[in-house]
Protein backbone atom coordinates (compact mmCIF):
# COMPACT_ATOMS: atom_id res chain seq x y z
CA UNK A 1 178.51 205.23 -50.15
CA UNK A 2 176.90 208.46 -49.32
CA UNK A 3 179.21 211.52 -48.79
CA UNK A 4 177.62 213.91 -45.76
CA UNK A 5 178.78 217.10 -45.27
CA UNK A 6 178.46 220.04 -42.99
CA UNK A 7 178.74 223.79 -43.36
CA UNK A 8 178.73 226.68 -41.54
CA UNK A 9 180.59 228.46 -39.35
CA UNK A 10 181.26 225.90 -36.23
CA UNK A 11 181.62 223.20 -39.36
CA UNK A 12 184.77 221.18 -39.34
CA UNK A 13 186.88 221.95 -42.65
CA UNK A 14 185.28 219.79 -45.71
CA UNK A 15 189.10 218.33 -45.64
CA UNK A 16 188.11 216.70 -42.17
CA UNK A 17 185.27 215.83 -43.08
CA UNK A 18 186.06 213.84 -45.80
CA UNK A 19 189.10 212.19 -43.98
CA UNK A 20 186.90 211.11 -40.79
CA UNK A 21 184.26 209.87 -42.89
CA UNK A 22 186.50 207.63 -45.40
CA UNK A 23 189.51 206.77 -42.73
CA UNK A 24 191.40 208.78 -45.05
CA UNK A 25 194.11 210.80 -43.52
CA UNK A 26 196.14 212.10 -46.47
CA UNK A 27 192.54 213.56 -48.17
CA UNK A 28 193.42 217.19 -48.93
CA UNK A 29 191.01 219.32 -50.66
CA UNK A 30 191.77 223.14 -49.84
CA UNK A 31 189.85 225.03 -52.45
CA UNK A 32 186.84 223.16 -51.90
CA UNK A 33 187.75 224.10 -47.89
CA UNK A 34 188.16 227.74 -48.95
CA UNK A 35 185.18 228.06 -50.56
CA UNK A 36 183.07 226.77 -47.99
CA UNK A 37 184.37 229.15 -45.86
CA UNK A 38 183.94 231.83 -48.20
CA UNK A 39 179.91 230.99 -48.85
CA UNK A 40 180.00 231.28 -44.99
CA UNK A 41 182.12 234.38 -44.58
CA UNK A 42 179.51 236.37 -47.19
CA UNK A 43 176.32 234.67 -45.46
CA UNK A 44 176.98 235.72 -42.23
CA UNK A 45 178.44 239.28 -43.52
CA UNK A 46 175.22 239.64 -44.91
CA UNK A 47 175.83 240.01 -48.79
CA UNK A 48 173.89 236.82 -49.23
CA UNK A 49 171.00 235.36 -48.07
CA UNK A 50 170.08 231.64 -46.66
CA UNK A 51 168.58 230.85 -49.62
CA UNK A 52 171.75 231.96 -51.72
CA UNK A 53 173.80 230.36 -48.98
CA UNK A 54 172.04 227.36 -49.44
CA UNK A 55 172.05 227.18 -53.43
CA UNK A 56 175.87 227.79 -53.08
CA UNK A 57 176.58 225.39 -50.89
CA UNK A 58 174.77 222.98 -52.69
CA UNK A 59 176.41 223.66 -56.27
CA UNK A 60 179.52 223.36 -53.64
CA UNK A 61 178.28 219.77 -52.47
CA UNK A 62 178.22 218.53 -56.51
CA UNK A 63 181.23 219.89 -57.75
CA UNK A 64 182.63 218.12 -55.00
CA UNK A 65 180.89 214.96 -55.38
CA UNK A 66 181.97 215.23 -58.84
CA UNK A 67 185.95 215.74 -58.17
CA UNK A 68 185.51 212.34 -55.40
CA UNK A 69 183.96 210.32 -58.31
CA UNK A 70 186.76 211.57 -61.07
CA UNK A 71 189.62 211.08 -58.06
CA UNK A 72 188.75 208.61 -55.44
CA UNK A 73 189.36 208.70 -52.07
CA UNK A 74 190.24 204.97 -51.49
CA UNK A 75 191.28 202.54 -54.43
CA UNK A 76 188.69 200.23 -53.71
CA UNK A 77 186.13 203.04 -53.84
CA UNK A 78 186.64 203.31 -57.54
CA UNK A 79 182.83 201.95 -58.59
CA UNK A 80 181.22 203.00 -56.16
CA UNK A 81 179.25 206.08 -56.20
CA UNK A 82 179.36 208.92 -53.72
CA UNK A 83 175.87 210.66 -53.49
CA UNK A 84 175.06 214.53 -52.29
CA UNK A 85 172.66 215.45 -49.48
């Protein structure tokens, strides 16, 4: 199953995200919600650029393709792979 995911400012939370996209109401990730926010809090400050934005967010996308894989979302979704952008 592939795991799509937006960011940015007008971005739902990566939280909501992964709830609407797995039917998965109790899926609660708030660090990986906080730092999405904070890559786009610095971009659009200006401290980074959209090329740093970008290679944050996606070191952002594997780490958390790599916490879904260890902790699934769904207890069927245990062999299955989610895959990054």
């Amino acid at each position: 199953m592939k795991l799509e995911l937006r960011f940015g400012a007008m971005a739902e939370s990566v939280s909501e995200q992964v709830q609407r996209q797995y039917n998965e109401p109790t899926v609660d990730l708030p660090e990986f919600d906080k730092d999405a926010e904070a890559i786009t809090r610095v971009y659009v400050r200006g401290i980074i650029t959209d090329a740093e934005a970008g290679k944050a967010r996606q070191r952002l996308m594997k780490k958390i393709t790599r916490y879904l894989n260890a902790h699934p979302v769904r207890p069927e979704a245990t062999n299955e792979n989610f895959d990054s952008m």
